[in-house]
PDB file of N, CA and C in Angstrom:
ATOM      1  N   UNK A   1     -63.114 -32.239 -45.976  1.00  0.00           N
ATOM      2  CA  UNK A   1     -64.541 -32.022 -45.884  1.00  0.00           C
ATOM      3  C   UNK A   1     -65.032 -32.366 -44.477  1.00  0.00           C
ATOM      4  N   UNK A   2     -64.264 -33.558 -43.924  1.00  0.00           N
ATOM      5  CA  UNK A   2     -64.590 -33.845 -42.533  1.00  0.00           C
ATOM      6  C   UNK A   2     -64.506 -33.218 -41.484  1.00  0.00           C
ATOM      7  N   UNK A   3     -63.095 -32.221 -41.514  1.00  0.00           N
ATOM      8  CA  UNK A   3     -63.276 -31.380 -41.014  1.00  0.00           C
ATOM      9  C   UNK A   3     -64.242 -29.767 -41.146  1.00  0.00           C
ATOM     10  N   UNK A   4     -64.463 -29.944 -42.171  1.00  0.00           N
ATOM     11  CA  UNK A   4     -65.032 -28.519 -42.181  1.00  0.00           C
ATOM     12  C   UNK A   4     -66.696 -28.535 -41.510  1.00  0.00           C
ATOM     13  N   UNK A   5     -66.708 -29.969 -41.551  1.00  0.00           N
ATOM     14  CA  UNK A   5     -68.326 -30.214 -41.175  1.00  0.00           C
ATOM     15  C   UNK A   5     -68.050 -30.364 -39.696  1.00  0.00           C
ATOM     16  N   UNK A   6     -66.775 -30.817 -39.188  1.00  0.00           N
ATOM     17  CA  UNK A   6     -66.740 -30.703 -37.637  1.00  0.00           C
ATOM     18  C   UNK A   6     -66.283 -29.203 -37.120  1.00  0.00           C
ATOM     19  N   UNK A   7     -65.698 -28.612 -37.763  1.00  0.00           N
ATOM     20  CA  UNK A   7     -65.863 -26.673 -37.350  1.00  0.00           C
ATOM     21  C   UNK A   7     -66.756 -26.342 -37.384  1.00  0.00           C
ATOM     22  N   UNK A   8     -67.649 -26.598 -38.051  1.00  0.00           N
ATOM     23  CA  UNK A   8     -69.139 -25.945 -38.017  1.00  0.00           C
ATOM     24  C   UNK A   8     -69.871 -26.221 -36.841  1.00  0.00           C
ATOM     25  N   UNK A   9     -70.038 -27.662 -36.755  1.00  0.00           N
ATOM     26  CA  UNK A   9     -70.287 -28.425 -35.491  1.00  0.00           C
ATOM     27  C   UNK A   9     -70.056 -27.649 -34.155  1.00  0.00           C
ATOM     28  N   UNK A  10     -68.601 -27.695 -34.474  1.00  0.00           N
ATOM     29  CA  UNK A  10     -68.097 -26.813 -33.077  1.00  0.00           C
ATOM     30  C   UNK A  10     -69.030 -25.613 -32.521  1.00  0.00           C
ATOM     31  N   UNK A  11     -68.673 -24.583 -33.954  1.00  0.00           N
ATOM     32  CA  UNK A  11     -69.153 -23.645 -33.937  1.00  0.00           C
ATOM     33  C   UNK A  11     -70.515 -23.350 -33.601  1.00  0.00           C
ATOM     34  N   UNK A  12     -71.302 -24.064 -33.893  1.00  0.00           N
ATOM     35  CA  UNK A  12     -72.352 -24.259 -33.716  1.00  0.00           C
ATOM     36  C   UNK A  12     -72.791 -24.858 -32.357  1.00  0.00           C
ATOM     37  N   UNK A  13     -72.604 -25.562 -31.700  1.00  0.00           N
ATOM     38  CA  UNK A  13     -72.463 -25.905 -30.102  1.00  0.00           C
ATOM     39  C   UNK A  13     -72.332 -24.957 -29.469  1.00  0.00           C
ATOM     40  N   UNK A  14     -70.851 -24.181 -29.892  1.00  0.00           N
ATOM     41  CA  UNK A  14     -70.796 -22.914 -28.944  1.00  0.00           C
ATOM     42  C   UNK A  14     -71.155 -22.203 -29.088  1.00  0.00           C
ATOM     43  N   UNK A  15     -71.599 -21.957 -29.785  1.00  0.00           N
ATOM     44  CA  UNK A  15     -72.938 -20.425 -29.716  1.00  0.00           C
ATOM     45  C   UNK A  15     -74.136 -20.967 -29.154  1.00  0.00           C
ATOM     46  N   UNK A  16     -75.114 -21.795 -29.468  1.00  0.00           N
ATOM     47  CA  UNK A  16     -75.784 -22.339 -28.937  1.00  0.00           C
ATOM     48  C   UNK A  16     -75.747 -22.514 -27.524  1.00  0.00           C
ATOM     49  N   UNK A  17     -74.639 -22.941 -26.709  1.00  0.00           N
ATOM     50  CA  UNK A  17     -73.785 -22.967 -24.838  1.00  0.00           C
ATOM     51  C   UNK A  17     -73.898 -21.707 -24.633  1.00  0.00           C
ATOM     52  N   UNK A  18     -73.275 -20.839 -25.595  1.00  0.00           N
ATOM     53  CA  UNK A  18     -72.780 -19.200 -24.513  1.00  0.00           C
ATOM     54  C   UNK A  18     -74.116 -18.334 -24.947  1.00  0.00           C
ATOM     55  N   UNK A  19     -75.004 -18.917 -25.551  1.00  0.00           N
ATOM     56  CA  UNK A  19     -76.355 -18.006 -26.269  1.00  0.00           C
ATOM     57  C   UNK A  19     -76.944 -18.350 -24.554  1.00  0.00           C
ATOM     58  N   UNK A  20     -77.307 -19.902 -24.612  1.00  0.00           N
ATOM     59  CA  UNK A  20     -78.177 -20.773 -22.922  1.00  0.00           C
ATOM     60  C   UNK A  20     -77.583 -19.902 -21.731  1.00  0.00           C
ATOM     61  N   UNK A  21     -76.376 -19.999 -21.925  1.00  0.00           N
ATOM     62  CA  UNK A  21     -75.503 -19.598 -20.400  1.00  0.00           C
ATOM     63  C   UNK A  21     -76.258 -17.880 -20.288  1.00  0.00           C
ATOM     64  N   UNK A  22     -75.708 -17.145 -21.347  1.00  0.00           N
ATOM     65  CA  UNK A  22     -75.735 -15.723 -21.313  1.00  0.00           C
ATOM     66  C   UNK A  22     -77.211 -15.172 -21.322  1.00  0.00           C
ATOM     67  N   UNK A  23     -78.097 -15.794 -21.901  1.00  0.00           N
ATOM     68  CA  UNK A  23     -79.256 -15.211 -22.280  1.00  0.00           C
ATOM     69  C   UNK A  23     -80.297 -16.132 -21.598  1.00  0.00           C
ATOM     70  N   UNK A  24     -80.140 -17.201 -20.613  1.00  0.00           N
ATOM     71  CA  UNK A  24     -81.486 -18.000 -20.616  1.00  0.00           C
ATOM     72  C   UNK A  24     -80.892 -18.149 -18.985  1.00  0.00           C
ATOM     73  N   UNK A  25     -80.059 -18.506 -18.452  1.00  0.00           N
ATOM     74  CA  UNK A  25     -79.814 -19.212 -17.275  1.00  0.00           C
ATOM     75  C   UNK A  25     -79.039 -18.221 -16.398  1.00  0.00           C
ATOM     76  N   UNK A  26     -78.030 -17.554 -17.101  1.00  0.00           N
ATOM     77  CA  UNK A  26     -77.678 -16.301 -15.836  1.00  0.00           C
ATOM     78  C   UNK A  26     -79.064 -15.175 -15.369  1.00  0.00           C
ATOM     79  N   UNK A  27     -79.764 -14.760 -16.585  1.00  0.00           N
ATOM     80  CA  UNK A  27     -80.883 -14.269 -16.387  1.00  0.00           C
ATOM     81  C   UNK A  27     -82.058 -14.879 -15.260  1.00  0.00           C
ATOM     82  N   UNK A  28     -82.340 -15.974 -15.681  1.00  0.00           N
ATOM     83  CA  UNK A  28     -83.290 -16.838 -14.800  1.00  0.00           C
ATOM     84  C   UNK A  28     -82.484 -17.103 -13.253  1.00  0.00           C
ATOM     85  N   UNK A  29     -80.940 -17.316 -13.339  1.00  0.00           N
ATOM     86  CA  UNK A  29     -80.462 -17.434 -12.003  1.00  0.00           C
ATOM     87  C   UNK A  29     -80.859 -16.038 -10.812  1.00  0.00           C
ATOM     88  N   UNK A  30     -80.369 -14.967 -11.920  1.00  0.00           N
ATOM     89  CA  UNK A  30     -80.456 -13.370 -10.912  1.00  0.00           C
ATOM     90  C   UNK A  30     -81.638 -12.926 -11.010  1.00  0.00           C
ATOM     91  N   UNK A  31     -83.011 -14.087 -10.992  1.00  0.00           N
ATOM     92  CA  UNK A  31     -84.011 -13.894 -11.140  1.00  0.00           C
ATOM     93  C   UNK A  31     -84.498 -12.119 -12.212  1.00  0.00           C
ATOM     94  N   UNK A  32     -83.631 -11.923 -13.200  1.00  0.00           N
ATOM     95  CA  UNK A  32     -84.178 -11.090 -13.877  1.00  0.00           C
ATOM     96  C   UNK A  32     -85.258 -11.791 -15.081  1.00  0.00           C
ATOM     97  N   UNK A  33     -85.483 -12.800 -15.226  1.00  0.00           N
ATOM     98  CA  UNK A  33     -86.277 -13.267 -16.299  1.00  0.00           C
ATOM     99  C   UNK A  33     -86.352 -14.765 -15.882  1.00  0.00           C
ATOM    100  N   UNK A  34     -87.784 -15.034 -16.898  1.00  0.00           N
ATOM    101  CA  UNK A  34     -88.043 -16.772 -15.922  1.00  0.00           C
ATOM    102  C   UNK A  34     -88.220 -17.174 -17.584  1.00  0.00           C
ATOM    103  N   UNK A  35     -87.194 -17.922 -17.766  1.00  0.00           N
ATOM    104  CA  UNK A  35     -86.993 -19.045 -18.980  1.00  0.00           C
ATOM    105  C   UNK A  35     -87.002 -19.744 -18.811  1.00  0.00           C
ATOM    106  N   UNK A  36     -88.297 -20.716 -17.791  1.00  0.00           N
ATOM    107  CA  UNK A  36     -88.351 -22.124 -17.853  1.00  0.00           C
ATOM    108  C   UNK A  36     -87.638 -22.753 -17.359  1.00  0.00           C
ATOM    109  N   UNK A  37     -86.597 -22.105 -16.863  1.00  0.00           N
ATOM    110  CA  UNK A  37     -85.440 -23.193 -16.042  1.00  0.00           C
ATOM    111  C   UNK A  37     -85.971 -24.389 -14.705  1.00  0.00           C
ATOM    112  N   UNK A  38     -85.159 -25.481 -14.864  1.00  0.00           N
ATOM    113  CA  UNK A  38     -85.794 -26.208 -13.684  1.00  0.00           C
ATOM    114  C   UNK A  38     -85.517 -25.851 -12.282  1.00  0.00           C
ATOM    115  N   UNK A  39     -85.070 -24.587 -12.021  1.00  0.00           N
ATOM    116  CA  UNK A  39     -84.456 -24.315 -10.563  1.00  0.00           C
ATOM    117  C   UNK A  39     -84.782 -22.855 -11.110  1.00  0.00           C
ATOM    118  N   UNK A  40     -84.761 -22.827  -9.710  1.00  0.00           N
ATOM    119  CA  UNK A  40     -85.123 -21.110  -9.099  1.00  0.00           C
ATOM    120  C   UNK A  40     -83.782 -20.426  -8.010  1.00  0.00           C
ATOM    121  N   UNK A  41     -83.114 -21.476  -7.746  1.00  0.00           N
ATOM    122  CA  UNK A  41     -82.478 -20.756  -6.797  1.00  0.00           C
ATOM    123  C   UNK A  41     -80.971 -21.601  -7.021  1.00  0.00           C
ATOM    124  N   UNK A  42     -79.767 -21.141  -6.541  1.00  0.00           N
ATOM    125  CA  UNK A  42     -78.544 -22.106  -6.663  1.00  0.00           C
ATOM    126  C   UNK A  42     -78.417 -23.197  -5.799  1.00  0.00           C
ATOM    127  N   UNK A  43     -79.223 -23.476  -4.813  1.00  0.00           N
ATOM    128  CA  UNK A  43     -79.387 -24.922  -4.497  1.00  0.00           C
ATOM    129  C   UNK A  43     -79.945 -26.380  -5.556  1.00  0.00           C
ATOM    130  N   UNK A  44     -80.891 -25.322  -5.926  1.00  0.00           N
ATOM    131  CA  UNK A  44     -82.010 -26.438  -7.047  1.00  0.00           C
ATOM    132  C   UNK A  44     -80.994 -26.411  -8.372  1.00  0.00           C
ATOM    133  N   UNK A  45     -80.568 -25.717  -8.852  1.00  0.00           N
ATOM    134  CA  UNK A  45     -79.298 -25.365  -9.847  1.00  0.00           C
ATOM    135  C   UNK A  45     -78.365 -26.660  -9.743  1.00  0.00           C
ATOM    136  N   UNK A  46     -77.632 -26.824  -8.416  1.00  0.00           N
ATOM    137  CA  UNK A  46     -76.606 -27.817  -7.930  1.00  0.00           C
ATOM    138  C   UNK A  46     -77.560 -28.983  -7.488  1.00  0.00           C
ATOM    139  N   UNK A  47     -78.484 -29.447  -7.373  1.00  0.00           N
ATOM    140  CA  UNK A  47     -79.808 -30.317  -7.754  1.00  0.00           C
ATOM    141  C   UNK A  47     -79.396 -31.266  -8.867  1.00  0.00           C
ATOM    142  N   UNK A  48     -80.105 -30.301  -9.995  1.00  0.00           N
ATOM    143  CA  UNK A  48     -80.515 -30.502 -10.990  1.00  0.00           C
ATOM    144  C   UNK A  48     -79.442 -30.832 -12.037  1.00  0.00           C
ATOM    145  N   UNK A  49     -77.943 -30.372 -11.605  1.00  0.00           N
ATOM    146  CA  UNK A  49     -76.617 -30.375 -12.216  1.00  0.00           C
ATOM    147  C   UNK A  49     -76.089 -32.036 -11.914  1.00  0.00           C
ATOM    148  N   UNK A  50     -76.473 -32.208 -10.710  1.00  0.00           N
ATOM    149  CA  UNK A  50     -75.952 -33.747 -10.019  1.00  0.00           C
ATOM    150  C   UNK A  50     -76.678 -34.437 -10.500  1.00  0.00           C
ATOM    151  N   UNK A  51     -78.158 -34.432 -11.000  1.00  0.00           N
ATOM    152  CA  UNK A  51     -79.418 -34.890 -11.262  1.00  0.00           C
ATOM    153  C   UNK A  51     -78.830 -35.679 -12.634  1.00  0.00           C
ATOM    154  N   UNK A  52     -78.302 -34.795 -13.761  1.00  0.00           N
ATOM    155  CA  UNK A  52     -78.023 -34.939 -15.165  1.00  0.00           C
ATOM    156  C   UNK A  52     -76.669 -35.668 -15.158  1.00  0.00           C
ATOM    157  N   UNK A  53     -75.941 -35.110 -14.069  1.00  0.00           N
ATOM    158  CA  UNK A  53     -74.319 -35.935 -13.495  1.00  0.00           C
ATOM    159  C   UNK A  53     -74.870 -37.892 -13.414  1.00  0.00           C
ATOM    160  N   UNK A  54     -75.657 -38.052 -12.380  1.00  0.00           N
ATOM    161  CA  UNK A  54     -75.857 -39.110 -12.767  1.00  0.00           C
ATOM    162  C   UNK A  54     -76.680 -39.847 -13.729  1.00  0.00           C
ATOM    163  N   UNK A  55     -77.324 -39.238 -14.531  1.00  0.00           N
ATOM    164  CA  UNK A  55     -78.250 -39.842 -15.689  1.00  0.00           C
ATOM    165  C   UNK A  55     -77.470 -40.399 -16.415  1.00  0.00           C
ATOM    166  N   UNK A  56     -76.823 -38.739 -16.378  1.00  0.00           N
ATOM    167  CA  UNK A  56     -75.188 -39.165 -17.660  1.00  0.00           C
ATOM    168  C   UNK A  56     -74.734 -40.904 -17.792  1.00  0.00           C
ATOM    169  N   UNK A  57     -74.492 -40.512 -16.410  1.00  0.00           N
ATOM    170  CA  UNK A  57     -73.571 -41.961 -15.860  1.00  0.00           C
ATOM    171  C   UNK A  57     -74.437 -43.529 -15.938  1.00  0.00           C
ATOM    172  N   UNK A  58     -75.478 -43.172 -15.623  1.00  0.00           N
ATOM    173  CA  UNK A  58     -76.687 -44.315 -15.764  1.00  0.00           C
ATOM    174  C   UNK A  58     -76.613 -44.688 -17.084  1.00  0.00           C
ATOM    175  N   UNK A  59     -76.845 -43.948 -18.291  1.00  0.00           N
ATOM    176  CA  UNK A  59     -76.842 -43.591 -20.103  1.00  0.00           C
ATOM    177  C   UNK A  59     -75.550 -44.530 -20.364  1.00  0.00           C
ATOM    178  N   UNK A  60     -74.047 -44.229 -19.792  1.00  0.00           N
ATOM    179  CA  UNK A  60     -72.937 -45.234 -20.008  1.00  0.00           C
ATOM    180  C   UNK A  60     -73.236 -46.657 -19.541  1.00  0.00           C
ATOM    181  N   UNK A  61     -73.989 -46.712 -18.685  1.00  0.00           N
ATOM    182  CA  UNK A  61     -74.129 -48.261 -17.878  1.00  0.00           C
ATOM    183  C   UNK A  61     -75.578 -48.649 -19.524  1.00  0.00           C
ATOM    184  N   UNK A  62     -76.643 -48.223 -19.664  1.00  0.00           N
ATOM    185  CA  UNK A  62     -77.196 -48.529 -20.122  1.00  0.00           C
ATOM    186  C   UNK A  62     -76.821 -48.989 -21.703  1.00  0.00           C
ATOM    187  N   UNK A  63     -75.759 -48.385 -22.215  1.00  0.00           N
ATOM    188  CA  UNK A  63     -75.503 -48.415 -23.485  1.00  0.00           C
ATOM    189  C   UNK A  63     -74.897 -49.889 -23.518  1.00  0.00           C
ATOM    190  N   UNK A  64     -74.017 -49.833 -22.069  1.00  0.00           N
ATOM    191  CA  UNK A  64     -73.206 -51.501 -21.878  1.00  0.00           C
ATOM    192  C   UNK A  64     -74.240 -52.681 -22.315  1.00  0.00           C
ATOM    193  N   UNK A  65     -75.129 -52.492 -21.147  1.00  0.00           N
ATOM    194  CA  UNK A  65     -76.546 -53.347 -21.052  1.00  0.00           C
ATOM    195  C   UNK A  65     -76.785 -53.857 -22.139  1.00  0.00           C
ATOM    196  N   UNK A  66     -77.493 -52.820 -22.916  1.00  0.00           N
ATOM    197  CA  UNK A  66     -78.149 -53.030 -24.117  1.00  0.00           C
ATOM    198  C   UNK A  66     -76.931 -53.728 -25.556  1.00  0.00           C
ATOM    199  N   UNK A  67     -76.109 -53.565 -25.678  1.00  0.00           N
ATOM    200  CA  UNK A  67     -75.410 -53.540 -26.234  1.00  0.00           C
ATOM    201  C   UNK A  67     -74.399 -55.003 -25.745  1.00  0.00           C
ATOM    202  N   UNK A  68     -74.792 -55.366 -25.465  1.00  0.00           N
ATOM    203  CA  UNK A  68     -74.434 -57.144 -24.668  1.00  0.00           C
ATOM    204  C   UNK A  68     -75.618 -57.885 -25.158  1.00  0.00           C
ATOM    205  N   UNK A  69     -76.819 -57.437 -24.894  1.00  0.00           N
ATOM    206  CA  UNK A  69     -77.986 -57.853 -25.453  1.00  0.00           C
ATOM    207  C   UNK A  69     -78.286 -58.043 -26.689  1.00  0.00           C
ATOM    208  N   UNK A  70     -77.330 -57.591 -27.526  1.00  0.00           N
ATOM    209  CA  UNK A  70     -77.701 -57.502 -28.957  1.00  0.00           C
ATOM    210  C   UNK A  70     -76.741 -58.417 -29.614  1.00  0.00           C
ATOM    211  N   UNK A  71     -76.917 -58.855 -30.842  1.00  0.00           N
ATOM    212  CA  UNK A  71     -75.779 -60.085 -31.802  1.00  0.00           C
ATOM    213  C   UNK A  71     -74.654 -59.587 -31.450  1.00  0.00           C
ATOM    214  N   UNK A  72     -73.648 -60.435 -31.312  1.00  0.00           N
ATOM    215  CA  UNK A  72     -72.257 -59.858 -30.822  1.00  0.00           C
ATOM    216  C   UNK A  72     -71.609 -58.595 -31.680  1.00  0.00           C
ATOM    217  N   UNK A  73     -71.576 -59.237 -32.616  1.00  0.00           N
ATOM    218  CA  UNK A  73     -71.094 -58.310 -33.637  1.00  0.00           C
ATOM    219  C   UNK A  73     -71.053 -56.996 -33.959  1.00  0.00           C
ATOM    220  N   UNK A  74     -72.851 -57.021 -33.906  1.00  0.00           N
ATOM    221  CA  UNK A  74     -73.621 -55.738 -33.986  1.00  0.00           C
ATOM    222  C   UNK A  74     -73.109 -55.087 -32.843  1.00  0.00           C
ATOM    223  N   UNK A  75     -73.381 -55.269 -31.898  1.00  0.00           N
ATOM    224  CA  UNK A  75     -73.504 -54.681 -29.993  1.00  0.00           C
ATOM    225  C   UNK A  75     -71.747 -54.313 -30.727  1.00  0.00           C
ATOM    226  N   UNK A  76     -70.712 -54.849 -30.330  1.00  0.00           N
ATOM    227  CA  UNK A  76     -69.652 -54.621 -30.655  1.00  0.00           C
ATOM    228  C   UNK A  76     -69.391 -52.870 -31.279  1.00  0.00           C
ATOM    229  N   UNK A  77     -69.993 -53.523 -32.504  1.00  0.00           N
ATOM    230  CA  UNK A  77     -69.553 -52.307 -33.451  1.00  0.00           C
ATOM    231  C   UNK A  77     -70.855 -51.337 -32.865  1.00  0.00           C
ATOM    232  N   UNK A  78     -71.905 -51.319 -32.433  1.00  0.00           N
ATOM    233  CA  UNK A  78     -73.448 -50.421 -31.821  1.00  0.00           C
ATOM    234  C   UNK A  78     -71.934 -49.320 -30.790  1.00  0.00           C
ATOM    235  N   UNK A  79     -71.408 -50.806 -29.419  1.00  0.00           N
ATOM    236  CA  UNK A  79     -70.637 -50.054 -28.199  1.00  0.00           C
ATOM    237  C   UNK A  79     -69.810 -49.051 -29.448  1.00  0.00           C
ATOM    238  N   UNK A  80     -68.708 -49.145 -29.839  1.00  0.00           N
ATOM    239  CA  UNK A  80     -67.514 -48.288 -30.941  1.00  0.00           C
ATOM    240  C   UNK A  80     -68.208 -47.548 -31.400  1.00  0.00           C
ATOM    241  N   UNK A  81     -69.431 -47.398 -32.166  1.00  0.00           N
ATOM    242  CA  UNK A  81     -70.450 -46.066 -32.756  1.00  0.00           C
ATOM    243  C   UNK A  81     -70.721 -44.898 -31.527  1.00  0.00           C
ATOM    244  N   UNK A  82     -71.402 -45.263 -30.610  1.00  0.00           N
ATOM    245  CA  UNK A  82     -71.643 -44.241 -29.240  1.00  0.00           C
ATOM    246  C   UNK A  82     -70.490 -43.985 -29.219  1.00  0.00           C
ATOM    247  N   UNK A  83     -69.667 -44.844 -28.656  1.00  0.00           N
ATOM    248  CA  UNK A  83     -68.576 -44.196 -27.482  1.00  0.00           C
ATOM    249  C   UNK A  83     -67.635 -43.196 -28.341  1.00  0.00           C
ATOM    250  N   UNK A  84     -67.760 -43.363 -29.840  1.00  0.00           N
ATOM    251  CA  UNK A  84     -66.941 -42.655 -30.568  1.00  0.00           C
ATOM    252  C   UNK A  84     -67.599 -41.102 -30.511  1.00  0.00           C
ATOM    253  N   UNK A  85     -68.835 -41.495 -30.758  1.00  0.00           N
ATOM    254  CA  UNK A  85     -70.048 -40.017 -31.184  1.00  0.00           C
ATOM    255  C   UNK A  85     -69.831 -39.564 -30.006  1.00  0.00           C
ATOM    256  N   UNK A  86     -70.194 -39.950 -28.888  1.00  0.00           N
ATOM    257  CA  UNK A  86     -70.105 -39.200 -27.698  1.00  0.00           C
ATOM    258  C   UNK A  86     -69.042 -38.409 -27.381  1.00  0.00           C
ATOM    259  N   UNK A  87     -67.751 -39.159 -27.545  1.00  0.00           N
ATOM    260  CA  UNK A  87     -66.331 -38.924 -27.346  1.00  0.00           C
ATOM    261  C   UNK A  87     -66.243 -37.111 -28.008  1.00  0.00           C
ATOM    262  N   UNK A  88     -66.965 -37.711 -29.851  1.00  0.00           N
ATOM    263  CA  UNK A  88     -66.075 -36.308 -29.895  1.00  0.00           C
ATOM    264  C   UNK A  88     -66.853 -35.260 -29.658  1.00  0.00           C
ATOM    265  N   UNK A  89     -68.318 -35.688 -29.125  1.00  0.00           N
ATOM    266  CA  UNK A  89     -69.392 -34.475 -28.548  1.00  0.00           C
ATOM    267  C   UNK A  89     -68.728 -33.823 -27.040  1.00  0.00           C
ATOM    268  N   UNK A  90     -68.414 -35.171 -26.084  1.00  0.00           N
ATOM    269  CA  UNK A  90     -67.729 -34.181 -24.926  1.00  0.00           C
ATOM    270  C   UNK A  90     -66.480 -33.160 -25.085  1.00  0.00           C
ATOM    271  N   UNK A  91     -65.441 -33.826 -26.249  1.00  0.00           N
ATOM    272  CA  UNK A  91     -64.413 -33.163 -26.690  1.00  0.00           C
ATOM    273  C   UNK A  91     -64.690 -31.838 -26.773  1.00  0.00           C
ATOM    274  N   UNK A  92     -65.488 -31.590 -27.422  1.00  0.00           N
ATOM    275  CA  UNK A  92     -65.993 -30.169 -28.186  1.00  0.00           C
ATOM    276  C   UNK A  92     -66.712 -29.535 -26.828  1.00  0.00           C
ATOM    277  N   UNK A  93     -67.285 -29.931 -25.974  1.00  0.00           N
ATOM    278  CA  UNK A  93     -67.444 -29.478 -24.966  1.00  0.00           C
ATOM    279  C   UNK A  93     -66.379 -28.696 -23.974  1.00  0.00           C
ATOM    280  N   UNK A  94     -65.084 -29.817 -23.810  1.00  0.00           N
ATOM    281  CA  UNK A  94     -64.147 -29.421 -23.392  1.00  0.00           C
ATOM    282  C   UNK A  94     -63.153 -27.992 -24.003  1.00  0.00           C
ATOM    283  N   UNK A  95     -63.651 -28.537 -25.847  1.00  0.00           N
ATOM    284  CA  UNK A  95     -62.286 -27.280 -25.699  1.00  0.00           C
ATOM    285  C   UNK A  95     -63.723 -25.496 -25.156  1.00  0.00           C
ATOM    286  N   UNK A  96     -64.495 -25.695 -25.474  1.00  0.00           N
ATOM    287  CA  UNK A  96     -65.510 -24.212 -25.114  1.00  0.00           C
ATOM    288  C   UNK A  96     -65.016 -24.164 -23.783  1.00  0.00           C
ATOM    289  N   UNK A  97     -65.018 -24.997 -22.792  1.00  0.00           N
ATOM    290  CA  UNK A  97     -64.365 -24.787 -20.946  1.00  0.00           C
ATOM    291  C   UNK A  97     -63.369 -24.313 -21.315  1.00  0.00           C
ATOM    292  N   UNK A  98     -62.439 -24.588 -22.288  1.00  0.00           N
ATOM    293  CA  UNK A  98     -60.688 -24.163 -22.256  1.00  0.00           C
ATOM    294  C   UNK A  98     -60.859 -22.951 -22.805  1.00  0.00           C
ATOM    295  N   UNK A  99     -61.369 -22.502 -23.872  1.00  0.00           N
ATOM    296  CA  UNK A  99     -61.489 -21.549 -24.089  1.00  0.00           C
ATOM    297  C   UNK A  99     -62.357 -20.539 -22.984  1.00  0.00           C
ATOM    298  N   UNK A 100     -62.689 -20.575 -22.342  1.00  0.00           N
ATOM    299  CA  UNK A 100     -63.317 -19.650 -21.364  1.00  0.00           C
ATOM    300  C   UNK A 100     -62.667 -19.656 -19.939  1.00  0.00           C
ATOM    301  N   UNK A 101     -61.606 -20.374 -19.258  1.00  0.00           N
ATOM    302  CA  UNK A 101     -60.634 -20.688 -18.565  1.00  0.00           C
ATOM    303  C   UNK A 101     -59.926 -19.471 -18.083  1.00  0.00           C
ATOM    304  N   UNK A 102     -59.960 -18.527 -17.211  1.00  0.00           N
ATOM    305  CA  UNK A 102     -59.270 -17.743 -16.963  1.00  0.00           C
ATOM    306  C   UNK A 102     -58.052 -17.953 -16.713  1.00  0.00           C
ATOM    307  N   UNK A 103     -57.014 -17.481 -17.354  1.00  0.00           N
ATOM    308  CA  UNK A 103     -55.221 -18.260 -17.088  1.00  0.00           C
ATOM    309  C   UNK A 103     -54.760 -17.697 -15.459  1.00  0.00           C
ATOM    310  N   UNK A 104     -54.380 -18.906 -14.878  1.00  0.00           N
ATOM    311  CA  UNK A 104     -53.686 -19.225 -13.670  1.00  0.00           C
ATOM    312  C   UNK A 104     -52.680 -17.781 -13.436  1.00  0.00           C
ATOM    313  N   UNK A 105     -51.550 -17.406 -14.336  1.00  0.00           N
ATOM    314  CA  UNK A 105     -50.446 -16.809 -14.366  1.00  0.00           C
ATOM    315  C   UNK A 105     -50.593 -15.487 -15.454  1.00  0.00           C
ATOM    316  N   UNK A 106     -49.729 -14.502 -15.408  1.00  0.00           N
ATOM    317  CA  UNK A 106     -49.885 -13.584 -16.626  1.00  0.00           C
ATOM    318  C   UNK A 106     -48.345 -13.568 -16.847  1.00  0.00           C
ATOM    319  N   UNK A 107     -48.352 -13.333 -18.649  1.00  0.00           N
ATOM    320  CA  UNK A 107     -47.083 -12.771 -19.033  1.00  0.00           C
ATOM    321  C   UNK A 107     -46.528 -11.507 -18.578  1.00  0.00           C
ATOM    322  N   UNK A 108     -45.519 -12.027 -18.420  1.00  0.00           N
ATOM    323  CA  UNK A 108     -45.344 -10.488 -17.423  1.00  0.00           C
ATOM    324  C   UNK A 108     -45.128  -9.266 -18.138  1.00  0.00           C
ATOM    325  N   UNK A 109     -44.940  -9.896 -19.962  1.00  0.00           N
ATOM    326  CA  UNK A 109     -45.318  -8.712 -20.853  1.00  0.00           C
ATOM    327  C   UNK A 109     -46.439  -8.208 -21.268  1.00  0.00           C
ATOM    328  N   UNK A 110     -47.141  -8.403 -20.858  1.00  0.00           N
ATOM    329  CA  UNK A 110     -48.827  -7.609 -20.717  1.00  0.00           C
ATOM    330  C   UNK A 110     -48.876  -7.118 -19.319  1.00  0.00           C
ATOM    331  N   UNK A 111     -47.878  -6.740 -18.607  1.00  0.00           N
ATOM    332  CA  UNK A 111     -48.173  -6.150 -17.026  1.00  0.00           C
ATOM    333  C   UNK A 111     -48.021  -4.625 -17.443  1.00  0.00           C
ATOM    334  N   UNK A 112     -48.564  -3.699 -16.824  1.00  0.00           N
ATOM    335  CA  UNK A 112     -48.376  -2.095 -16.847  1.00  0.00           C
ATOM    336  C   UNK A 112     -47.566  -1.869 -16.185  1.00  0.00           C
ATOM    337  N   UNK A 113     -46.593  -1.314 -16.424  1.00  0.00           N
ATOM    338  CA  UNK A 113     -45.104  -0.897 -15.814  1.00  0.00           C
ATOM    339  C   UNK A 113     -45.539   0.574 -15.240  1.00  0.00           C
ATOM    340  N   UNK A 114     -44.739   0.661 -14.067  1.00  0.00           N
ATOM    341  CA  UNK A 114     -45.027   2.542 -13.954  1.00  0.00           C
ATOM    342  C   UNK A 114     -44.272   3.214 -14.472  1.00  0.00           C
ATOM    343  N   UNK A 115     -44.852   4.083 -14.935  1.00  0.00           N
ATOM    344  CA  UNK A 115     -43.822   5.181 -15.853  1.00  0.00           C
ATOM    345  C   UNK A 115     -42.594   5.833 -15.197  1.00  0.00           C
TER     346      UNK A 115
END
């Protein structure tokens, strides 16, 4: 059952990613449509990407913080709850990159031979 509720999950992430990418942000990048994006141009894009790069990173320091602050016990098992949830949220992130990964090499049995 655990799994079937984490395929869905998946599934659901990635459509949601390649719906944003395909329909909201390549559009708004080639200025064919303005969806609200926080950048207008690929400078503000690579901005706004570093912007969330370190929040990210701030969000890990903060969870420490807070989580020292709290009854040992609790904070303990609070840190193991995030880092787990998070864990398998970036996971699922990762495999959608792998799956969209153009391969390095080709089989050389999918090459067109000349007749």
């Amino acid at each position: 059952m655990k799994k079937f509720f984490a395929t869905i999950r998946r599934k659901l992430l990635n459509r949601r990613v390649n719906r944003e990418i395909f329909d909201q942000i390549f559009p708004h990048l080639n200025q064919e449509a303005d969806h609200g994006c926080p950048f207008n141009s690929e400078e503000e894009y690579e901005k706004q990407c570093l912007y969330a790069e370190l929040n990210a990173k701030l969000n890990f320091e903060l969870i420490e913080k807070r989580a020292a602050r709290l009854p040992e016990a609790y904070g303990k098992a609070f840190r193991y709850i995030a880092y787990r949830d998070l864990d398998e949220r970036l996971k699922i992130y990762l495999e959608i990159a792998d799956e969209r990964i153009q391969p390095e090499t080709c089989d050389p049995r999918f090459v067109a031979r000349h007749a």
